[in-house]
C-alpha atoms as a PDB file:
ATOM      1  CA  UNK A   1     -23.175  26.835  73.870  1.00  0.00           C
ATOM      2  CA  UNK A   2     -22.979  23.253  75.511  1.00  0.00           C
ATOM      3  CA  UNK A   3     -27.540  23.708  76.299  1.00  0.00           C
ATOM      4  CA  UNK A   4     -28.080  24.786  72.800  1.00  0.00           C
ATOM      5  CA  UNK A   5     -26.089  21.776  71.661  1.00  0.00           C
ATOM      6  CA  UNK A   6     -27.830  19.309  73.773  1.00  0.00           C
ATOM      7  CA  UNK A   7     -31.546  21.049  72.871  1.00  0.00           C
ATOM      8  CA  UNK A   8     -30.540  20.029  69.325  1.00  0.00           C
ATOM      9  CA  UNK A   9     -29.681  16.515  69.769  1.00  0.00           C
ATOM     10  CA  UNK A  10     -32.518  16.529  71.842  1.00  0.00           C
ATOM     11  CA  UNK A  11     -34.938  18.168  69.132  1.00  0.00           C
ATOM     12  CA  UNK A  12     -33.193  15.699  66.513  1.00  0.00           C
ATOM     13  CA  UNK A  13     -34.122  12.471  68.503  1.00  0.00           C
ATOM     14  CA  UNK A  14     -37.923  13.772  69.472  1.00  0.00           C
ATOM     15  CA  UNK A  15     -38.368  14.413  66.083  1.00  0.00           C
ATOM     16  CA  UNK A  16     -36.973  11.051  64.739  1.00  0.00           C
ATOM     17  CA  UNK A  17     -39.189   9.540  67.615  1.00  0.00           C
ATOM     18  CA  UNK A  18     -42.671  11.388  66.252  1.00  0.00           C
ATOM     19  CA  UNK A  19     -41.697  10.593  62.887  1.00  0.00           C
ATOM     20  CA  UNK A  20     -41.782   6.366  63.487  1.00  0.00           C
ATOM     21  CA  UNK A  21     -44.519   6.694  65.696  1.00  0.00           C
ATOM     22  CA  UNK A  22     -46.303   7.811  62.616  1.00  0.00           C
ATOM     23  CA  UNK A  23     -45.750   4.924  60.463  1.00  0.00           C
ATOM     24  CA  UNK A  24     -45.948   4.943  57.194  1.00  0.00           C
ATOM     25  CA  UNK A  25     -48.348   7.599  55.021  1.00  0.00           C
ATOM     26  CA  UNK A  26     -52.193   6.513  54.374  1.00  0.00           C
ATOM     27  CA  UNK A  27     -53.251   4.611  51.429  1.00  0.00           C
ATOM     28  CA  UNK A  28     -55.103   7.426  49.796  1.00  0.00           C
ATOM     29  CA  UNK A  29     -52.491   9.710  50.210  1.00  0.00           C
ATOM     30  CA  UNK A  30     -50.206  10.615  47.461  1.00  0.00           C
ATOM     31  CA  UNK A  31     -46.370   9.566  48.060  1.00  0.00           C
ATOM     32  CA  UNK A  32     -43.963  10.848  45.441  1.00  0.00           C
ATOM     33  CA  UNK A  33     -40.829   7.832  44.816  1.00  0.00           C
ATOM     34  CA  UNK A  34     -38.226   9.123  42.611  1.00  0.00           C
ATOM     35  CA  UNK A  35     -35.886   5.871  43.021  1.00  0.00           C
ATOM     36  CA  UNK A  36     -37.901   4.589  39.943  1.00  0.00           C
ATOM     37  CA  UNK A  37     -36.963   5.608  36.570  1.00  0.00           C
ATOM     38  CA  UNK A  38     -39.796   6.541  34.129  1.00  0.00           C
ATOM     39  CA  UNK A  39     -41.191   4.064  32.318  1.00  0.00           C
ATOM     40  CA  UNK A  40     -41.217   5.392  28.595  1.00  0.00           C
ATOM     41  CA  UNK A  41     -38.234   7.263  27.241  1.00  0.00           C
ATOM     42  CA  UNK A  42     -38.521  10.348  25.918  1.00  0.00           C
ATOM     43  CA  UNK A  43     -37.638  10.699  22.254  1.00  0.00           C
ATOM     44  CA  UNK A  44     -34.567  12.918  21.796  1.00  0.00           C
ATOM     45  CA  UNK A  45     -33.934  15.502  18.198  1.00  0.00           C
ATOM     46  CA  UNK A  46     -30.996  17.267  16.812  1.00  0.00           C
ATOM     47  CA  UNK A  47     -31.488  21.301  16.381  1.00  0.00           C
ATOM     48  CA  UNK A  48     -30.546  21.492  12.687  1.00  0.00           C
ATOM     49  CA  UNK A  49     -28.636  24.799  13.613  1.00  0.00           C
ATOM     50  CA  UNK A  50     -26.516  23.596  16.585  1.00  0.00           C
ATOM     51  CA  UNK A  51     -26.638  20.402  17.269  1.00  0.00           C
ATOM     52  CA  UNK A  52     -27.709  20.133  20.591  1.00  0.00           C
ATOM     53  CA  UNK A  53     -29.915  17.384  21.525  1.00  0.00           C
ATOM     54  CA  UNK A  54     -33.414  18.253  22.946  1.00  0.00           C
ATOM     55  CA  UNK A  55     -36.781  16.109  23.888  1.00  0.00           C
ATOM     56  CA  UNK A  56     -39.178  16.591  20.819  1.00  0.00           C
ATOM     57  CA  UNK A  57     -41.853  17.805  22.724  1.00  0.00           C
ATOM     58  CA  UNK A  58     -39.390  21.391  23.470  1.00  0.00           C
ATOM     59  CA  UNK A  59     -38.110  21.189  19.468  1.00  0.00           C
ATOM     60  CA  UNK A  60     -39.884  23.551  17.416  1.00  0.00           C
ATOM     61  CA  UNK A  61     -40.737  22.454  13.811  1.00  0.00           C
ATOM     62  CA  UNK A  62     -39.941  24.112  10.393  1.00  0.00           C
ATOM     63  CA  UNK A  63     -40.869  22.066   8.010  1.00  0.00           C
ATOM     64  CA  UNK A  64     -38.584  18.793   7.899  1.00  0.00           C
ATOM     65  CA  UNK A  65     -35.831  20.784  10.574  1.00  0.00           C
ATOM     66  CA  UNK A  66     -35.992  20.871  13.709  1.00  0.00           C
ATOM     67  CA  UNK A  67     -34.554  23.539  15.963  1.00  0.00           C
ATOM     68  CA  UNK A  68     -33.894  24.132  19.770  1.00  0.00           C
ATOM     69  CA  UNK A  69     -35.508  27.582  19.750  1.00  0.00           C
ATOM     70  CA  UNK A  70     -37.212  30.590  17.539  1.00  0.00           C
ATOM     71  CA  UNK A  71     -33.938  32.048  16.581  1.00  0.00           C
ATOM     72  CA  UNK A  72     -32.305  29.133  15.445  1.00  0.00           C
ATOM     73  CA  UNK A  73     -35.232  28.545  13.054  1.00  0.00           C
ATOM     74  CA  UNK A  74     -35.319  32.026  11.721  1.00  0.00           C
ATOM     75  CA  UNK A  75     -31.533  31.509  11.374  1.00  0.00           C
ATOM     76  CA  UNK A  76     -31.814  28.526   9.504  1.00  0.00           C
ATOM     77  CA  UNK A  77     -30.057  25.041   9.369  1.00  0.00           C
ATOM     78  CA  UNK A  78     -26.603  25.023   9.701  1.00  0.00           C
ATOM     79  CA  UNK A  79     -24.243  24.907   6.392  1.00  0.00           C
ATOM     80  CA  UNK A  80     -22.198  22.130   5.399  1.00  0.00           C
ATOM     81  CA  UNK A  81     -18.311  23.820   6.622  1.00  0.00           C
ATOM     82  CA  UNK A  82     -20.960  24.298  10.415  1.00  0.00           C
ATOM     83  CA  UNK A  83     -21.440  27.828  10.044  1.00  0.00           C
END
């Protein structure tokens, strides 16, 4: 148990070792950086039968509603008691 510990810390630091060695990826090469935020918010509608929010480009359109899915347009907008 005590060797297959030891191969591990060994693996860990060989591999941390390789992985500065390399520096830092190649200009060309695509690097993905998900600490920025994106830049344009997305525009946010109400589903006329529920009332949960969605981004407009997953709403689908009736006419002037707009709903979160096909069966909430076919059922309609919501009535004014929220049935």
């Amino acid at each position: 148990m005590k060797y297959l510990l030891l191969l591990l810390v060994i693996g860990i630091g060989l591999w941390m070792v390789a992985k500065r060695l390399r520096g830092p990826a190649p200009p060309g090469e695509p690097r993905e950086d998900r600490s920025k935020p994106s830049s344009t918010p997305t525009a946010m509608v109400e589903c006329a039968h529920c009332g949960l929010h969605l981004p407009a480009a997953d709403a689908v359109l009736d006419g002037r509603h707009v709903y979160c899915g096909e069966a909430h347009r076919r059922l309609g907008p919501r009535g004014p008691d929220g049935r």
